[in-house]
Each structure stands twice: as structure tokens, then as C-alpha cells.
C-alpha atoms as a PDB file:
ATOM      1  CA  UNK A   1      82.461  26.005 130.066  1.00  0.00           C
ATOM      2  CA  UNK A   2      83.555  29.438 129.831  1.00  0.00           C
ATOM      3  CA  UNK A   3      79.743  30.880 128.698  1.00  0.00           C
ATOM      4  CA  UNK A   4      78.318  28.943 131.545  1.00  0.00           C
ATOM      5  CA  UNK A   5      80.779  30.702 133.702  1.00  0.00           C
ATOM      6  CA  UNK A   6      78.789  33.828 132.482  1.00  0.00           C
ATOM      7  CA  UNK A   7      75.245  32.135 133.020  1.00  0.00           C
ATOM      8  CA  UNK A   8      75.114  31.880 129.022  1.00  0.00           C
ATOM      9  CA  UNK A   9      73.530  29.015 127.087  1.00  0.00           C
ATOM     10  CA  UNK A  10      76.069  27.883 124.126  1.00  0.00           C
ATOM     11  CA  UNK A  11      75.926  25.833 121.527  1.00  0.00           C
ATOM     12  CA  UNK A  12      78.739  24.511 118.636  1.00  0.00           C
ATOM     13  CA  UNK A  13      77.366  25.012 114.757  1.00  0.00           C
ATOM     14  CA  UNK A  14      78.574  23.585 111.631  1.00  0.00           C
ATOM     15  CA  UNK A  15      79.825  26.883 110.629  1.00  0.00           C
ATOM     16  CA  UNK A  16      80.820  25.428 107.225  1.00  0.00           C
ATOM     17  CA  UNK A  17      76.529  24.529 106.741  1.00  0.00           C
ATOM     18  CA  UNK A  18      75.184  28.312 106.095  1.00  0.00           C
ATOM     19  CA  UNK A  19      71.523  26.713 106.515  1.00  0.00           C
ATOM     20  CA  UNK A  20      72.663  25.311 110.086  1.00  0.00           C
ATOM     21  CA  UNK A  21      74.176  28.953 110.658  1.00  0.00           C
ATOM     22  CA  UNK A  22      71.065  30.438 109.539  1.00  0.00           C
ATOM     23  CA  UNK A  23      68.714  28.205 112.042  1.00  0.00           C
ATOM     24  CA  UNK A  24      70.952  28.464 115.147  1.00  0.00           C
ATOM     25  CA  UNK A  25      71.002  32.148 114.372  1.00  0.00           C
ATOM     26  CA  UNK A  26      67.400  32.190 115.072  1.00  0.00           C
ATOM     27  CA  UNK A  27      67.183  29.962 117.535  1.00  0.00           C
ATOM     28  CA  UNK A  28      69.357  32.584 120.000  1.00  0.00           C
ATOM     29  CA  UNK A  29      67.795  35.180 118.471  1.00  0.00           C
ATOM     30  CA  UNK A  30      63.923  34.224 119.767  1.00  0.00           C
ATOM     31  CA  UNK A  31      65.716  33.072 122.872  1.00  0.00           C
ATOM     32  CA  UNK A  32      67.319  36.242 123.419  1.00  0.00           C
ATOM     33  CA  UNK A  33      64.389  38.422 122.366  1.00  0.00           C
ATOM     34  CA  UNK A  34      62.539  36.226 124.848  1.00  0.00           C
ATOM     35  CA  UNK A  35      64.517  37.434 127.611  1.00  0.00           C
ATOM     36  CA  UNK A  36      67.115  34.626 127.928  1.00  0.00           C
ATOM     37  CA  UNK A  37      69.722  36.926 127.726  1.00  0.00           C
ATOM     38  CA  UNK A  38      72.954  36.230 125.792  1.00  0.00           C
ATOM     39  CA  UNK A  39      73.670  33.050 123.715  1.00  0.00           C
ATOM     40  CA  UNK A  40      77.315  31.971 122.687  1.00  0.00           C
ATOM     41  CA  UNK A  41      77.147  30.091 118.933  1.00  0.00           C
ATOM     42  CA  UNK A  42      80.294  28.107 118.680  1.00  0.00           C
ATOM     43  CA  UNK A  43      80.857  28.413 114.793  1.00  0.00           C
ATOM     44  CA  UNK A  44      82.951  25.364 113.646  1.00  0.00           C
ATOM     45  CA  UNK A  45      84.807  26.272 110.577  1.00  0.00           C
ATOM     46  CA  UNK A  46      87.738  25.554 108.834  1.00  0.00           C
ATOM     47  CA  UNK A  47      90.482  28.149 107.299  1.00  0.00           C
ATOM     48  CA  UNK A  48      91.454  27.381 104.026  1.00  0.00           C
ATOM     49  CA  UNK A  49      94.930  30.097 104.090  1.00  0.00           C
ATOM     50  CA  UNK A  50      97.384  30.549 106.556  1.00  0.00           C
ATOM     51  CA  UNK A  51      96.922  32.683 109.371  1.00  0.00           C
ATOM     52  CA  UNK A  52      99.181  36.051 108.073  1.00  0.00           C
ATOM     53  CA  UNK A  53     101.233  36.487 104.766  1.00  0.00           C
ATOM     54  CA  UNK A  54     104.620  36.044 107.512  1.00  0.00           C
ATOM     55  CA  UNK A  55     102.797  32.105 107.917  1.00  0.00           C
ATOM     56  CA  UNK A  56     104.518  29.199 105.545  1.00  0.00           C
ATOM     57  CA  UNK A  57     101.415  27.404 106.540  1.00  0.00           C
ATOM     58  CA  UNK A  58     103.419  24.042 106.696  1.00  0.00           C
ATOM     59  CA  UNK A  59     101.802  22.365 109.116  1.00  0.00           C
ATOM     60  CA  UNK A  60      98.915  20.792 107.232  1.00  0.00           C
ATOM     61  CA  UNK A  61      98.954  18.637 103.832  1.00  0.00           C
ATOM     62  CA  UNK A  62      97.545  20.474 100.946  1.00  0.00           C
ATOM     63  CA  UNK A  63      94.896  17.637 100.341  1.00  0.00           C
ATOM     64  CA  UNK A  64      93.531  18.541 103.510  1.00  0.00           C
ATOM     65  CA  UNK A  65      92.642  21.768 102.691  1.00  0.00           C
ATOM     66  CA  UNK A  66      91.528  20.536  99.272  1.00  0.00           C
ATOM     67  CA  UNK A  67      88.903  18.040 101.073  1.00  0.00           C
ATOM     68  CA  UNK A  68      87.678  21.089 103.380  1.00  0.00           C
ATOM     69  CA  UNK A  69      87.570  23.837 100.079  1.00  0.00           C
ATOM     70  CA  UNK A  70      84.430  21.143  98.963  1.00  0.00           C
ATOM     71  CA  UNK A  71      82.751  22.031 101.909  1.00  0.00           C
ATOM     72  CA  UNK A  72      82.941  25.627 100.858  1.00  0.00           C
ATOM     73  CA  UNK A  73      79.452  26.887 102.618  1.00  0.00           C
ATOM     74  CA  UNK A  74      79.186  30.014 100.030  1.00  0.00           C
ATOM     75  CA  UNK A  75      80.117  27.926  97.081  1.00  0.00           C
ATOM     76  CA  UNK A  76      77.502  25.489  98.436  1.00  0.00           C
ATOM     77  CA  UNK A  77      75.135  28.177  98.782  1.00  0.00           C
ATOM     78  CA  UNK A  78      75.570  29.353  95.146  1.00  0.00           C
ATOM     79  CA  UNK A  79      75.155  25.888  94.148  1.00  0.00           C
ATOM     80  CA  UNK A  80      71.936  25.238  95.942  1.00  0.00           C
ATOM     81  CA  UNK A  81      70.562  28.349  95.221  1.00  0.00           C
ATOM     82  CA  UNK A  82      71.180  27.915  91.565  1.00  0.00           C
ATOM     83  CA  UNK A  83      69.627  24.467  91.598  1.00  0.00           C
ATOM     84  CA  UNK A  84      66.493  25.374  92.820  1.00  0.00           C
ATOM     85  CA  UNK A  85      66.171  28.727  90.523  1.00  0.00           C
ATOM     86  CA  UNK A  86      66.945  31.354  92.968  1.00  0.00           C
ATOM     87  CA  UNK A  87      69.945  32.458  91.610  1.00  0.00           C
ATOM     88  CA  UNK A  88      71.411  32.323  88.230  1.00  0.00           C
ATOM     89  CA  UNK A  89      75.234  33.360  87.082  1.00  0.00           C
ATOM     90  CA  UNK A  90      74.663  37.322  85.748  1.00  0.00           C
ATOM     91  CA  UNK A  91      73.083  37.683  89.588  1.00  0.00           C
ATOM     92  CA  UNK A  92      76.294  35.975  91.153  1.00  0.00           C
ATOM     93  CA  UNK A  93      78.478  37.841  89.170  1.00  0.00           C
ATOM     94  CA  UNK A  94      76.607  41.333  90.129  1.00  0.00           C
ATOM     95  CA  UNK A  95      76.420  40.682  93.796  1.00  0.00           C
ATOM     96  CA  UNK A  96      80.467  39.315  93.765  1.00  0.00           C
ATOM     97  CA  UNK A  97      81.304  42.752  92.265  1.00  0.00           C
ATOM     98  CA  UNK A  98      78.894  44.762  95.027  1.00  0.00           C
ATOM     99  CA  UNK A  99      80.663  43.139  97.584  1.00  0.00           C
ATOM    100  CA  UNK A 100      84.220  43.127  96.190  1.00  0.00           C
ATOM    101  CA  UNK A 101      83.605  47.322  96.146  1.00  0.00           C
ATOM    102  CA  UNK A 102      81.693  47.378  99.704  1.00  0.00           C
ATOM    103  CA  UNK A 103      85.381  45.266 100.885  1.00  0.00           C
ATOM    104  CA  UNK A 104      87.195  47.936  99.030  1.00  0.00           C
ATOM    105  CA  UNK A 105      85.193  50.531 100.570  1.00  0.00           C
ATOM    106  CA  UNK A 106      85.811  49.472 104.013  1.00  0.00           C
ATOM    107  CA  UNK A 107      89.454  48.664 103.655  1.00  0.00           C
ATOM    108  CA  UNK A 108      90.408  51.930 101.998  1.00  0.00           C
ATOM    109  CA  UNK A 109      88.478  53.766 105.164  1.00  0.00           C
ATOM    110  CA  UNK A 110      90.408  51.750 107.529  1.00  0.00           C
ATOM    111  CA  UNK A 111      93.676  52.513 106.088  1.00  0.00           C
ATOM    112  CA  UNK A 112      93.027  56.369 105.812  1.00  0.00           C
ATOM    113  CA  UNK A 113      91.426  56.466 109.931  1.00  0.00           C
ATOM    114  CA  UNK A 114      93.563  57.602 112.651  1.00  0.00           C
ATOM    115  CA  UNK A 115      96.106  54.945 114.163  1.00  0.00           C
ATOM    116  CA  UNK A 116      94.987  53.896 117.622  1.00  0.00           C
ATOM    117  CA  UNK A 117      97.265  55.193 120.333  1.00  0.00           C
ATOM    118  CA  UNK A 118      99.717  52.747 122.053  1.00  0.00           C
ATOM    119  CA  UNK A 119      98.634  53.524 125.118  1.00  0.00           C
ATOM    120  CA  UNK A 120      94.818  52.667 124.492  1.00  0.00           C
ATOM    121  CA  UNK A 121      95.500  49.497 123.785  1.00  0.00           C
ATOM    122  CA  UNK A 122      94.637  48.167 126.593  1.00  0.00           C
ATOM    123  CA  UNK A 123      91.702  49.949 127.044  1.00  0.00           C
ATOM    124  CA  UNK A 124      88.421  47.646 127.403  1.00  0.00           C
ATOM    125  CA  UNK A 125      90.312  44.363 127.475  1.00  0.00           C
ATOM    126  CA  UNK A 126      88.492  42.325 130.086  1.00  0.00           C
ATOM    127  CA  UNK A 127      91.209  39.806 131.013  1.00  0.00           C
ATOM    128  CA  UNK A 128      92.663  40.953 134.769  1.00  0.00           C
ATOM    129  CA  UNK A 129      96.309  41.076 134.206  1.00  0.00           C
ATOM    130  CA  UNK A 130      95.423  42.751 131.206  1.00  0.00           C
ATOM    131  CA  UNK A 131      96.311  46.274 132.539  1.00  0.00           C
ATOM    132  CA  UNK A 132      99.345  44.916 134.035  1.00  0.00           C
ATOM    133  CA  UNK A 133     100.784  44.114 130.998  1.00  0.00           C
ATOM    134  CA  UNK A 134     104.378  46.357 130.836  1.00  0.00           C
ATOM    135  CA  UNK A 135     103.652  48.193 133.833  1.00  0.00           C
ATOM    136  CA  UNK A 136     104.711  46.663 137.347  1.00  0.00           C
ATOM    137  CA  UNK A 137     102.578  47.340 140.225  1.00  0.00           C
ATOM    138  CA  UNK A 138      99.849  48.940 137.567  1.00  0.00           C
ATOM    139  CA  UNK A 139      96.030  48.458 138.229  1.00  0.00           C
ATOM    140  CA  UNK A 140      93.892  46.238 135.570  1.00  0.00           C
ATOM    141  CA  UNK A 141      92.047  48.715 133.679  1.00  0.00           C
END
């Protein structure tokens, strides 16, 4: 409801299928590059850790999350892949440690930029109280 609000098409995925990903991917793509404007993909997924360190993540039964870690799309991926011969275990192993240093990479740069400044904070949020927030009487930014 809210994307049609915008004149958007939408659509939920399987976000836990990376083929299904993959194909709705393209579908908005061509739609967009056909000049359908904006798509909203609705990724369905499930998180398999708590939502902060601070979270005792006590509100669902560890089996659960035990039944949803075999739908693990890029375990699944890896397994498919490796069944039909396009990827075998030194090639896993060397793309896991690419990535693991690009992660590094991009966390150490994002500890060692500038903090943003309390008052920006604010700035771009679309919501309309937004720029009310703390400040009586204030315009929405």
C-alpha cells in the first residue's frame, strides 16, 4: 500500500531463494529501464541473530532458527553451484577471504570517518514530524 501511495509497482520475493532475487531483480530492472519508473521488491527474509549485541534474543525457540539456517540462500548457492561444477572448495575459500578483507576494508573506513553532527541528523528524513522532533514549534526539514 505504501508504494502505490507513490504510484510504484511492488512486489514481495523469497529473499531467502537468491535465484528468485536474481529474476525479480531483472524484472524491475527492464521495467524501470523501460520507463516504468521505480519498483519496490519486498525481500522476505529471515534473521538468523538478534537484532544488536544489547538483544537476549529470547523471543524465538532456537529450533526455529535452526529450521530457517537450512534455508541459508548463500549456503544454498554454494551448494548448487558446486553441484553443477561451477564452483569447487579452493574457489569458495578464495572468494570468502576477498570478501572477509573488502568487510574489513569498509568497516575500518567507517570507524576512522568523521562522526555525523547531532544536529544533521535530521537532515533528509522524509517523514513530516520528522523536523519537529525536540524542537517545539520547529518546521519539518
Amino acid at each position: 500500500m505504501r508504494s502505490a501511495s507513490y504510484g510504484m509497482i511492488a512486489w514481495a520475493v523469497d529473499g531467502m531463494d537468491v535465484e528468485a532475487v536474481e529474476q525479480a531483480t531483472r524484472k524491475a530492472v527492464e521495467g524501470i529501464r523501460a520507463g516504468t519508473g521505480p519498483d519496490l521488491l519486498e525481500m522476505r527474509t529471515y534473521r538468523f541473530r538478534a537484532h544488536s549485541m544489547y538483544d537476549p534474543d529470547r523471543y524465538r525457540h532456537k529450533a526455529e532458527v535452526e529450521r530457517w539456517k537450512e534455508r541459508d540462500p548463500i549456503l544454498l548457492l554454494a551448494e548448487r553451484m558446486r553441484d553443477n561444477g561451477e564452483l569447487d572448495d579452493k574457489e569458495l575459500a578464495r572468494t570468502e577471504r576477498r570478501i572477509g578483507r573488502e568487510v574489513d576494508h569498509a568497516v575500518e573506513a567507517a570507524e576512522q570517518g568523521p562522526q555525523e553532527p547531532v544536529d544533521h541528523l535530521l537532515h533528509h528524513v522524509t517523514g513530516s514530524s520528522a523536523g519537529t522532533v525536540g524542537r517545539p514549534g520547529a518546521a519539518a526539514t
